[in-house]
Protein backbone atom coordinates (compact mmCIF):
# COMPACT_ATOMS: atom_id res chain seq x y z
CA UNK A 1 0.00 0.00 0.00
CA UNK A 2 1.59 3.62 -1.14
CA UNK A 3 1.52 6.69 1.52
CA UNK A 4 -1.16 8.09 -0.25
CA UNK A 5 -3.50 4.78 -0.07
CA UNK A 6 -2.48 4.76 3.42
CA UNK A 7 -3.91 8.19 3.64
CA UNK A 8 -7.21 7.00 1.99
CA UNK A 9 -7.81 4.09 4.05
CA UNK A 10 -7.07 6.35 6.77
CA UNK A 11 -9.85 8.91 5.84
CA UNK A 12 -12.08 5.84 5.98
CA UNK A 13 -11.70 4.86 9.00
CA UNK A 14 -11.67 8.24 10.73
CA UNK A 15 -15.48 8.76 8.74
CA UNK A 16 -16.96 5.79 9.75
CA UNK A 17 -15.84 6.43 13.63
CA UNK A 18 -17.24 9.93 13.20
CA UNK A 19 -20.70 8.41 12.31
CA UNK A 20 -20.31 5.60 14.84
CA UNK A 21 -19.86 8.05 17.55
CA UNK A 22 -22.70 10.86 15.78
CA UNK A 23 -24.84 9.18 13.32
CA UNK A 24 -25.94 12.84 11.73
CA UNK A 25 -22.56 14.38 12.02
CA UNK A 26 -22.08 14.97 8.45
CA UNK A 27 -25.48 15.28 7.76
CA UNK A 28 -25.30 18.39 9.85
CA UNK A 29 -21.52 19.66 8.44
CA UNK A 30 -23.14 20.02 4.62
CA UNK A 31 -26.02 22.27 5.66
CA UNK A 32 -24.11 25.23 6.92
CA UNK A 33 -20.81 26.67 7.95
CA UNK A 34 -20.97 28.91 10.99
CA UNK A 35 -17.36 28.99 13.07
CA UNK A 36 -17.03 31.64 15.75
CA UNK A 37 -13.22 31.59 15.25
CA UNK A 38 -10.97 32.58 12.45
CA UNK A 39 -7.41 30.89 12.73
CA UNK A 40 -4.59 32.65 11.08
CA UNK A 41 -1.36 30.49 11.97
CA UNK A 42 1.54 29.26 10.78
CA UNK A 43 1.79 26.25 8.35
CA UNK A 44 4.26 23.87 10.72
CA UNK A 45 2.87 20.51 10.28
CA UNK A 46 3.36 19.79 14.05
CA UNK A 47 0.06 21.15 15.71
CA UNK A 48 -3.65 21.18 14.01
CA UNK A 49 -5.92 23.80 14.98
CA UNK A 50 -8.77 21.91 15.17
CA UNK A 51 -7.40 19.21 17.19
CA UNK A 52 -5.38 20.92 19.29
CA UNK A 53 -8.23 23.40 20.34
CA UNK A 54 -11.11 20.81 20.89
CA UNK A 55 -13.11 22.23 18.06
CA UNK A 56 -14.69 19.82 15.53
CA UNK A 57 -14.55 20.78 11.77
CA UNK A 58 -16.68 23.60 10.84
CA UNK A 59 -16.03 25.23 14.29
CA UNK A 60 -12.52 26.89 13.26
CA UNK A 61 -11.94 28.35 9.88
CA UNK A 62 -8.27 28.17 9.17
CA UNK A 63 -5.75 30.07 7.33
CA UNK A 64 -2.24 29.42 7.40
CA UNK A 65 1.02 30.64 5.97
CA UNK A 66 4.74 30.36 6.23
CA UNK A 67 5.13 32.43 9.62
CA UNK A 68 1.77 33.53 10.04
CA UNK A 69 1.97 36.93 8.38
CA UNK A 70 -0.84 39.08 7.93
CA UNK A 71 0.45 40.88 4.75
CA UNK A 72 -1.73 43.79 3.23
CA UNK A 73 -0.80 42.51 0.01
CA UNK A 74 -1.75 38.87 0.15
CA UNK A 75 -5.17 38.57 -1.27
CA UNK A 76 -5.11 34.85 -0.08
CA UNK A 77 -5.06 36.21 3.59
CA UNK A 78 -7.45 39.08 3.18
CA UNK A 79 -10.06 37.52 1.37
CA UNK A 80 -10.14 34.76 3.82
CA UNK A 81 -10.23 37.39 7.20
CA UNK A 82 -13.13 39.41 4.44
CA UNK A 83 -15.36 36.12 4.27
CA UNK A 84 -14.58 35.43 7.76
CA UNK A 85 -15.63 38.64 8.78
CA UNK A 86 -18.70 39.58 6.40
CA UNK A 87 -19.81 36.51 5.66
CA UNK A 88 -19.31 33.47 8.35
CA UNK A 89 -19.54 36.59 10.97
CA UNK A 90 -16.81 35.25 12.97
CA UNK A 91 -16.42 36.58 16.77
CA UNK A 92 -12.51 36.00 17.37
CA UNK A 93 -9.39 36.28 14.96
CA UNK A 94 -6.52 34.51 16.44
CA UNK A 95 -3.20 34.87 15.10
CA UNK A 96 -0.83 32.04 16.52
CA UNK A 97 2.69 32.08 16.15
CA UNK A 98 4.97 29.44 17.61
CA UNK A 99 8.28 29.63 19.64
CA UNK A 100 11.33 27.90 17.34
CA UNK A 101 9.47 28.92 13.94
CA UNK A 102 12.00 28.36 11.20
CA UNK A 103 10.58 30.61 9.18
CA UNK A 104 11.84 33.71 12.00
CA UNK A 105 14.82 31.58 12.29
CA UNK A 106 15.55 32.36 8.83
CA UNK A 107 14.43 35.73 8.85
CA UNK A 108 16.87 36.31 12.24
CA UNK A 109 19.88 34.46 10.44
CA UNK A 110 18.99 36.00 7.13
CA UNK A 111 19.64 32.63 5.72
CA UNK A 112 18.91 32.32 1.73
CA UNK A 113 16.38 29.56 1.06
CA UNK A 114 15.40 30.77 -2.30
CA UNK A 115 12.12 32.39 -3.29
CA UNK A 116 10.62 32.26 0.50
CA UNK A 117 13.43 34.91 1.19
CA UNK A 118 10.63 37.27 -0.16
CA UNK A 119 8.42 36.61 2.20
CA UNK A 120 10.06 36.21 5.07
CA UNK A 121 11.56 40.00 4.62
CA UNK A 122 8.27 41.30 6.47
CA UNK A 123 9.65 39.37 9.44
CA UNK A 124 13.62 40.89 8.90
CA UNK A 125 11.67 44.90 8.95
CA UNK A 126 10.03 43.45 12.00
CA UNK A 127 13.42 42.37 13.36
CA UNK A 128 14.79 46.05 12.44
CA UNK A 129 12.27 47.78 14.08
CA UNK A 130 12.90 46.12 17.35
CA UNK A 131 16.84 45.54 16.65
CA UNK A 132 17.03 47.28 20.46
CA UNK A 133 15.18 45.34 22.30
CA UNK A 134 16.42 41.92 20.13
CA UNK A 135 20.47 42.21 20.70
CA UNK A 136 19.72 43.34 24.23
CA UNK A 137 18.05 39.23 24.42
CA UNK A 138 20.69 37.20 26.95
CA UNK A 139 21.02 34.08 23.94
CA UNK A 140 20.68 33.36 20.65
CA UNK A 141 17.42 31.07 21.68
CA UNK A 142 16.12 34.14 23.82
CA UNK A 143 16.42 36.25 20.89
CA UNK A 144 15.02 34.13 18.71
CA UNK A 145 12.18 33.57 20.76
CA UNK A 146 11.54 37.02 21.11
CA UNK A 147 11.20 37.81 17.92
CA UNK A 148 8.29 34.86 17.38
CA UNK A 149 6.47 36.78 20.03
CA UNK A 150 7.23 40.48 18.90
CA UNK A 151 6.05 38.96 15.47
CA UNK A 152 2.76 37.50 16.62
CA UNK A 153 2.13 41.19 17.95
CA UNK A 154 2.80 42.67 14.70
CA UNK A 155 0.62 40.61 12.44
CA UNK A 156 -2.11 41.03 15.08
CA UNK A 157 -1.75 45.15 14.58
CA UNK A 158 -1.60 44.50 10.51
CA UNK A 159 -4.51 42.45 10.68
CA UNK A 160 -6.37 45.44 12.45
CA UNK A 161 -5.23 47.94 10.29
CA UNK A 162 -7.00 46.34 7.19
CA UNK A 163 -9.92 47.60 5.80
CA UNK A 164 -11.90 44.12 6.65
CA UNK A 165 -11.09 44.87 10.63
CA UNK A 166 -11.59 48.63 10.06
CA UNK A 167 -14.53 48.46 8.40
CA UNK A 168 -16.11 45.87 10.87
CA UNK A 169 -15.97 48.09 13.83
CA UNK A 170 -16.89 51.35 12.08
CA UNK A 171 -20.22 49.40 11.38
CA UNK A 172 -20.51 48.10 15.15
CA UNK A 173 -19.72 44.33 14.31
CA UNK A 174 -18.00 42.90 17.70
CA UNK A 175 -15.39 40.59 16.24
CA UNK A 176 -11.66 40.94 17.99
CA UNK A 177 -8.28 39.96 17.10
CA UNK A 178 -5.80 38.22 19.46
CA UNK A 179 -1.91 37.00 19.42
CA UNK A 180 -1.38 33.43 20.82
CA UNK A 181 1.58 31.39 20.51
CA UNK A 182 2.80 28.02 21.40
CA UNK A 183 5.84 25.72 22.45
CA UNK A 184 5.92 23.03 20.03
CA UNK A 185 7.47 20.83 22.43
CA UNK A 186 4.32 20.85 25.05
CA UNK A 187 1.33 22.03 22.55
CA UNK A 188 0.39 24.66 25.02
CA UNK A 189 -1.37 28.33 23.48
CA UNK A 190 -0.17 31.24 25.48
CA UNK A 191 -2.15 34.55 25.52
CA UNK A 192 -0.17 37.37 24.76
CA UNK A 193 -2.24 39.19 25.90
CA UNK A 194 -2.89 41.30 22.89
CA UNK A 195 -6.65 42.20 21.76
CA UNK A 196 -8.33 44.30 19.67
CA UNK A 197 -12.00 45.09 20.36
CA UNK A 198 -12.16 48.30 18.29
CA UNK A 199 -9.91 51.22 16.28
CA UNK A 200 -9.24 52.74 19.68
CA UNK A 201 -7.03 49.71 21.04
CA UNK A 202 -5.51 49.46 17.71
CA UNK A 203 -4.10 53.20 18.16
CA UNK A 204 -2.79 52.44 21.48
CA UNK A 205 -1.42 49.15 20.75
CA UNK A 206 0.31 51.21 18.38
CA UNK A 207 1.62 53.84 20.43
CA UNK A 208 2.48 51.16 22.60
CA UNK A 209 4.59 49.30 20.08
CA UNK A 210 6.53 52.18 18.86
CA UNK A 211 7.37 53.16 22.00
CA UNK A 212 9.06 49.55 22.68
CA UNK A 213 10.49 50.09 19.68
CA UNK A 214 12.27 53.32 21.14
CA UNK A 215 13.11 51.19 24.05
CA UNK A 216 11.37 53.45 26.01
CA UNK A 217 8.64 50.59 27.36
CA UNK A 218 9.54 47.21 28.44
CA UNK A 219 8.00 44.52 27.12
């Protein structure tokens, strides 16, 4: 049996436990598609949303990406967070990062990998920007770490300052956007502690941000 036939039989098996243990479960998955939670993460094949939050399929809608950027030029990114938004009327936008991305790495290193080095140069402004507060970091790990969370904060601001978010809470919709991130070796989401409810903690996040930027607020 190949990999992929492996994969098949798999699917098989996982569908006919699903109806074992809910006879109408995909009965009720083809009527309609109603998550509360848009995920925008990072494509690591280590952790699956779904799974790894307790929400069954067509509870999380998922977008992911090579270090979970939130780029106001991807159309991929912003058309998902649009139909999220306007459409599926999602409550919560989490953006989840993870400590020991390689993508970061990368970006840190400034290692050439070929046409991902693109990409990954929103991640090496984001590096410049904090370049204080990164060398001051007591080890390479530390700093590298660091960055995943400083980045996680970042793509949480960009994903406010699209037109989607902005839009959204001009009109009154309550939908928010939050930074998590994870330790791949324990599979645990940690709050950052970031939200945005509205364009009023998106201006102070920002003030906020630029100031630790200055080094003139810790982190």
């Amino acid at each position: 049996m190949s990999k992929l036939e492996k994969l098949l039989a798999a699917n098989k098996v996982w569908a006919a436990q699903m109806k074992k243990s809910d006879a109408q479960f995909f009965e009720r998955l083809s009527e309609l598609q109603t998550p509360k939670f848009l995920w925008i993460g990072c494509s690591d094949s280590r952790i699956t949303p779904n799974a790894s939050t307790g929400l069954l399929p067509g509870e999380l809608f998922v977008h992911r990406n090579i270090a979970n950027l939130v780029v106001h030029t991807d159309m991929n990114c912003l058309s998902v967070m649009q139909f999220a938004v306007e459409v599926l009327r999602v409550e919560h936008i989490i953006v989840c990062g993870h400590y020991g991305c390689g993508g970061v790495q990368a970006a840190l290193e400034n290692t050439r990998l070929g046409l991902i080095d693109n990409w990954l140069r929103h991640i090496q402004d984001v590096g410049r920007d904090y370049r204080l507060e990164l060398e001051a970091a007591e080890s390479p790990e530390a700093r590298l770490d660091k960055l995943c969370e400083i980045n996680v904060i970042e793509q949480v601001m960009n994903a406010g300052q699209t037109t989607v978010m902005q839009d959204a809470w001009r009109r009154g919709q309550m939908v928010s956007v939050h930074g998590w991130i994870y330790h791949i070796t324990d599979g645990i989401f940690q709050d950052l502690q970031v939200t945005l409810d509205s364009l009023e903690d998106l201006n102070r996040l920002g003030i906020k941000m630029i100031e630790r930027q200055q080094g003139k607020q810790k982190p």
